[in-house]
N, C-alpha and C. Protein backbone atom coordinates (compact mmCIF):
# COMPACT_ATOMS: atom_id res chain seq x y z
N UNK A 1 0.82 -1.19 0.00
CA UNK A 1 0.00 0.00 0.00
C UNK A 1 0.87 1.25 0.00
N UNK A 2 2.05 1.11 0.62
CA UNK A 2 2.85 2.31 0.77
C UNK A 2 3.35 2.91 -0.80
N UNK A 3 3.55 1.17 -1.49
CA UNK A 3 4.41 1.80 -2.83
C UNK A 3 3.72 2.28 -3.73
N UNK A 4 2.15 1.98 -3.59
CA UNK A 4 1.53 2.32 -4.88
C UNK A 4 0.93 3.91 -4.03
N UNK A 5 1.03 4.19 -3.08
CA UNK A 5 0.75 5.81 -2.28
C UNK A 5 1.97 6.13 -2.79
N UNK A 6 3.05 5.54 -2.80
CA UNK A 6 4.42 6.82 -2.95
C UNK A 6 4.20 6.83 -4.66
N UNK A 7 3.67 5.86 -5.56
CA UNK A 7 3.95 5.43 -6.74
C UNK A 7 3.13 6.82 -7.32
N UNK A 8 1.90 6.88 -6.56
CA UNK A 8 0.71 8.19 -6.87
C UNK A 8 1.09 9.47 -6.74
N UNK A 9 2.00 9.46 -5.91
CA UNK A 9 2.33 10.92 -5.66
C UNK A 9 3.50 11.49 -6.57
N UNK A 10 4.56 10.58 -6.51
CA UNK A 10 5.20 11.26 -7.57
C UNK A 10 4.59 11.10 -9.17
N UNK A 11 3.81 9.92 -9.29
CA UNK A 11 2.73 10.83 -10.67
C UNK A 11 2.62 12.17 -10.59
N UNK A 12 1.75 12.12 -9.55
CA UNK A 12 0.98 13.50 -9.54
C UNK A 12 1.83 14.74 -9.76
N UNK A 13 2.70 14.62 -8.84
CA UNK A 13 4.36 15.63 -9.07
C UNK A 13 4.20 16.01 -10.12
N UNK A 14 4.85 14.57 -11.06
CA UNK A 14 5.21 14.83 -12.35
C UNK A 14 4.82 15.39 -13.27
N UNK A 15 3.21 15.06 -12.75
CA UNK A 15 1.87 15.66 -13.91
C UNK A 15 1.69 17.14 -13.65
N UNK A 16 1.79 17.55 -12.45
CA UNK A 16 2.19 18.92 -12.78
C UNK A 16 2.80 19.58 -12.87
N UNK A 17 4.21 18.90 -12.37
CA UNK A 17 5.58 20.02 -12.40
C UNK A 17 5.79 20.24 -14.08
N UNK A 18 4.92 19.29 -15.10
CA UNK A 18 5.15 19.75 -16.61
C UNK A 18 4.37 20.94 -17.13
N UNK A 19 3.38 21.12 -16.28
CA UNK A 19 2.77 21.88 -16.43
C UNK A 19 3.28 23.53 -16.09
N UNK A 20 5.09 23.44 -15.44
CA UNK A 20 5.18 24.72 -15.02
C UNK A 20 6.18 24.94 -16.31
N UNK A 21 6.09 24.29 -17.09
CA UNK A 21 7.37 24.81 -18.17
C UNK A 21 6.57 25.18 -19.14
N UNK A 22 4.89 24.60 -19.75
CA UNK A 22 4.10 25.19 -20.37
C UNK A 22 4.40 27.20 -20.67
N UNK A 23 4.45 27.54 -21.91
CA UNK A 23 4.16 28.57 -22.18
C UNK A 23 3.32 28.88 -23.58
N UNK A 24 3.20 30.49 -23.33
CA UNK A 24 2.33 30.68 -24.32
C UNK A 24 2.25 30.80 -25.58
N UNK A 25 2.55 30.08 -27.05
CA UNK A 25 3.22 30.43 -28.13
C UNK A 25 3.03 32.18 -28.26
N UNK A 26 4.75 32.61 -28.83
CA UNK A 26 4.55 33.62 -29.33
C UNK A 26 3.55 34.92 -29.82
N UNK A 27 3.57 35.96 -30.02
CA UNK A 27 2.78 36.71 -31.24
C UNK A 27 3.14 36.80 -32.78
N UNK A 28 2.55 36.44 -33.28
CA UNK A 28 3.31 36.55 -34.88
C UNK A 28 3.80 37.67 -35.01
N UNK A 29 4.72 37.71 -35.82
CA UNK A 29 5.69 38.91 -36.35
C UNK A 29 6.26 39.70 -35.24
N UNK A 30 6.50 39.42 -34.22
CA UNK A 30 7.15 39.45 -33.11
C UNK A 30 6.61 40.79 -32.17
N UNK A 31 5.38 40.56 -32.34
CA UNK A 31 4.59 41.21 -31.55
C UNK A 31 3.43 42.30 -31.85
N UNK A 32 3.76 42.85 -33.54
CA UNK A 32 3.43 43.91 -33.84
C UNK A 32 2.39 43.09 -34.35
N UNK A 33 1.12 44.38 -34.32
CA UNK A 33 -0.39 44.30 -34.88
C UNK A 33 -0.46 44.20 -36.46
N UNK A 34 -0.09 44.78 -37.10
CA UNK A 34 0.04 45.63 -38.43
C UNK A 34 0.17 44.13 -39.09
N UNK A 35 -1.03 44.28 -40.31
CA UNK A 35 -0.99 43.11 -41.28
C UNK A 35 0.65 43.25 -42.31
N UNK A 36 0.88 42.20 -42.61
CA UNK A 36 2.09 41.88 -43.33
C UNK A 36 3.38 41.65 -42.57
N UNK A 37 4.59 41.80 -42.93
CA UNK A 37 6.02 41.95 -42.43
C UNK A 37 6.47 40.39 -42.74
N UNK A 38 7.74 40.78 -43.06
CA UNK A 38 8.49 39.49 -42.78
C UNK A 38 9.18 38.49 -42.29
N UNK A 39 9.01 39.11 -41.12
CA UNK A 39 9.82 38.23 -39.74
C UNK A 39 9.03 37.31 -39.94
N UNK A 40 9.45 36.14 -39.51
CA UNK A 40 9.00 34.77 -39.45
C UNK A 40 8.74 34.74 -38.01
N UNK A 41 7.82 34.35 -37.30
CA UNK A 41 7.68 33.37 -35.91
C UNK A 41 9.47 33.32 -35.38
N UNK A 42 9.53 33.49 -34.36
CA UNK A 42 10.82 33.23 -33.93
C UNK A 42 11.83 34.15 -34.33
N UNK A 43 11.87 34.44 -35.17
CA UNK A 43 12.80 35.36 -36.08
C UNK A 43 13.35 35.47 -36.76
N UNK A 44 13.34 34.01 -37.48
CA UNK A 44 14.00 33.90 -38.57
C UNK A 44 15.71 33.31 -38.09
N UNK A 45 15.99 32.88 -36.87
CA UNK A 45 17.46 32.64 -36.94
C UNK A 45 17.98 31.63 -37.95
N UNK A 46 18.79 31.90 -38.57
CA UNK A 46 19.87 31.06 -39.63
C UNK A 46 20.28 29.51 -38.67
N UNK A 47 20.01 28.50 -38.50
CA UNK A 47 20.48 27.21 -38.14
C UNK A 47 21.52 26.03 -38.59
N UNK A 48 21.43 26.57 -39.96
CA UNK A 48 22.35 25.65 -41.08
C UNK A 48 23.78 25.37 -41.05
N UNK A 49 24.50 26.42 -40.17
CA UNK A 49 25.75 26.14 -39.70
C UNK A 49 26.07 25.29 -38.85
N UNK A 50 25.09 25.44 -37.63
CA UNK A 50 24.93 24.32 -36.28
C UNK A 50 24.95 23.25 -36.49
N UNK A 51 23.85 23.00 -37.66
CA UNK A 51 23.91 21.95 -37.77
C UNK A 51 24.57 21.02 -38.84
N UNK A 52 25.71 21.53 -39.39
CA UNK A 52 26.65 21.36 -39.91
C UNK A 52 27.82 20.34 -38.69
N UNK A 53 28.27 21.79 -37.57
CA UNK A 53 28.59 21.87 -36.61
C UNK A 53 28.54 20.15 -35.56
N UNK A 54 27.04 20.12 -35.42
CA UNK A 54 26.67 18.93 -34.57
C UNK A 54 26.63 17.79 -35.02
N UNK A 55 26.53 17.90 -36.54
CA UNK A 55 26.73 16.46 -37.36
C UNK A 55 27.93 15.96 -37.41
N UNK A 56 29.24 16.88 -37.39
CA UNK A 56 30.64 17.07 -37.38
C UNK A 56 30.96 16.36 -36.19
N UNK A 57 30.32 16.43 -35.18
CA UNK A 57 30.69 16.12 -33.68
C UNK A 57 30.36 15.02 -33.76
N UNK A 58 29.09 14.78 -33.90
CA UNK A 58 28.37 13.18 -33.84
C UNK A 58 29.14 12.27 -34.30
N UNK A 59 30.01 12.51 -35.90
CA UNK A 59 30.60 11.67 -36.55
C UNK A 59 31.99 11.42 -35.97
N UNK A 60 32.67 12.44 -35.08
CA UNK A 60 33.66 12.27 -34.46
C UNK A 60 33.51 11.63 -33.40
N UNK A 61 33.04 12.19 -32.50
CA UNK A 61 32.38 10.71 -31.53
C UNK A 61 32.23 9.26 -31.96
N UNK A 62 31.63 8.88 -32.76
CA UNK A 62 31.07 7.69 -33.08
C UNK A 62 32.19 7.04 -33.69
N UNK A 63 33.71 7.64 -34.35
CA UNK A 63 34.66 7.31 -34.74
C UNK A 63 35.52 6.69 -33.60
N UNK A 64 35.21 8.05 -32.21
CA UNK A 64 36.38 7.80 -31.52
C UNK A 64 35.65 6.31 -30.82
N UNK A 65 34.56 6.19 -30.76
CA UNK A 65 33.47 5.26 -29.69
C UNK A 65 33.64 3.66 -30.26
N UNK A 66 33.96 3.95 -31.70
CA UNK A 66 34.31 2.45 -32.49
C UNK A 66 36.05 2.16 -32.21
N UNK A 67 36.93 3.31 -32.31
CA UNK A 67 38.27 2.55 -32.07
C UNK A 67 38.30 2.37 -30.95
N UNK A 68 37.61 2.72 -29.81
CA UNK A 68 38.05 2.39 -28.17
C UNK A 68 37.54 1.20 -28.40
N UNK A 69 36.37 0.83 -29.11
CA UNK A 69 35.37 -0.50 -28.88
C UNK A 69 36.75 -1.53 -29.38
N UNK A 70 37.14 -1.34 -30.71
CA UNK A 70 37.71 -2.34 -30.94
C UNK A 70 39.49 -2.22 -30.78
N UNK A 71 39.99 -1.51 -29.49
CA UNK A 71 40.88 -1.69 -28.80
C UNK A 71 40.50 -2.47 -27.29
N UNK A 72 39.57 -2.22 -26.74
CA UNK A 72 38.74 -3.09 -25.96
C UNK A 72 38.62 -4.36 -25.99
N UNK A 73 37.81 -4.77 -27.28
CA UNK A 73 37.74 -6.16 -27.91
C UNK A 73 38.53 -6.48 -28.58
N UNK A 74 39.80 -6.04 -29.20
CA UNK A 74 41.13 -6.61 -29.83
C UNK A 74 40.07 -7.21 -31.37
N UNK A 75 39.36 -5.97 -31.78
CA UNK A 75 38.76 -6.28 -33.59
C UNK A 75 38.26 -7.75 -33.17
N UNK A 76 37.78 -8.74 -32.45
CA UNK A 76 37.18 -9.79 -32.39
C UNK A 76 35.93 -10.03 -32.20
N UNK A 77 34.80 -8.55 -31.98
CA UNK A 77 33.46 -8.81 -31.97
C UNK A 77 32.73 -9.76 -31.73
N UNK A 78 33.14 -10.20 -30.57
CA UNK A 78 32.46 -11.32 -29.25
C UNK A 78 32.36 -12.65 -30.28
N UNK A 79 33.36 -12.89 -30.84
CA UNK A 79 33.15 -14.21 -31.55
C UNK A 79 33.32 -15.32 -30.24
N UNK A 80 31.95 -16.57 -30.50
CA UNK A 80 32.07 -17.34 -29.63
C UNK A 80 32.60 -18.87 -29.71
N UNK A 81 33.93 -18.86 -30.81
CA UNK A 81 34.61 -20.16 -30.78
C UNK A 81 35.83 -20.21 -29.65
């Protein structure tokens, strides 16, 4: 009885502490009334470098993550003879 009382409560926690990061989307065109403009939602920031950037990383990682693997395993990939 205790675990499914403690099990309820941190539900409950959970179910609302998401509720404190909730916000309100934006105003279009970054606030102003006036039909037209071209700001985009957000503002238009440029991203295409970043993610240039983070793909760069990923692939270096995953390079360095395979030679440790197979200095680890001596290139033998759990063969079981």
């Amino acid at each position: 009885m205790k675990n499914i009382k403690n099990n309820s409560i941190t539900a409950i926690f959970l179910l609302f502490s998401a509720f404190a990061f909730t916000q309100t989307p934006p105003p279009p065109n970054n606030g102003t009334t006036g039909s037209g403009g071209s700001t985009p939602v957000g503002g238009g920031a440029p991203i295409g470098n970043d993610i240039a950037i983070l793909i760069t990383i990923s692939i270096s990682y995953a390079i360095v993550r395979h030679y440790k693997n197979q200095q680890t395993n001596k290139g033998l990939y759990f063969d079981s003879k």
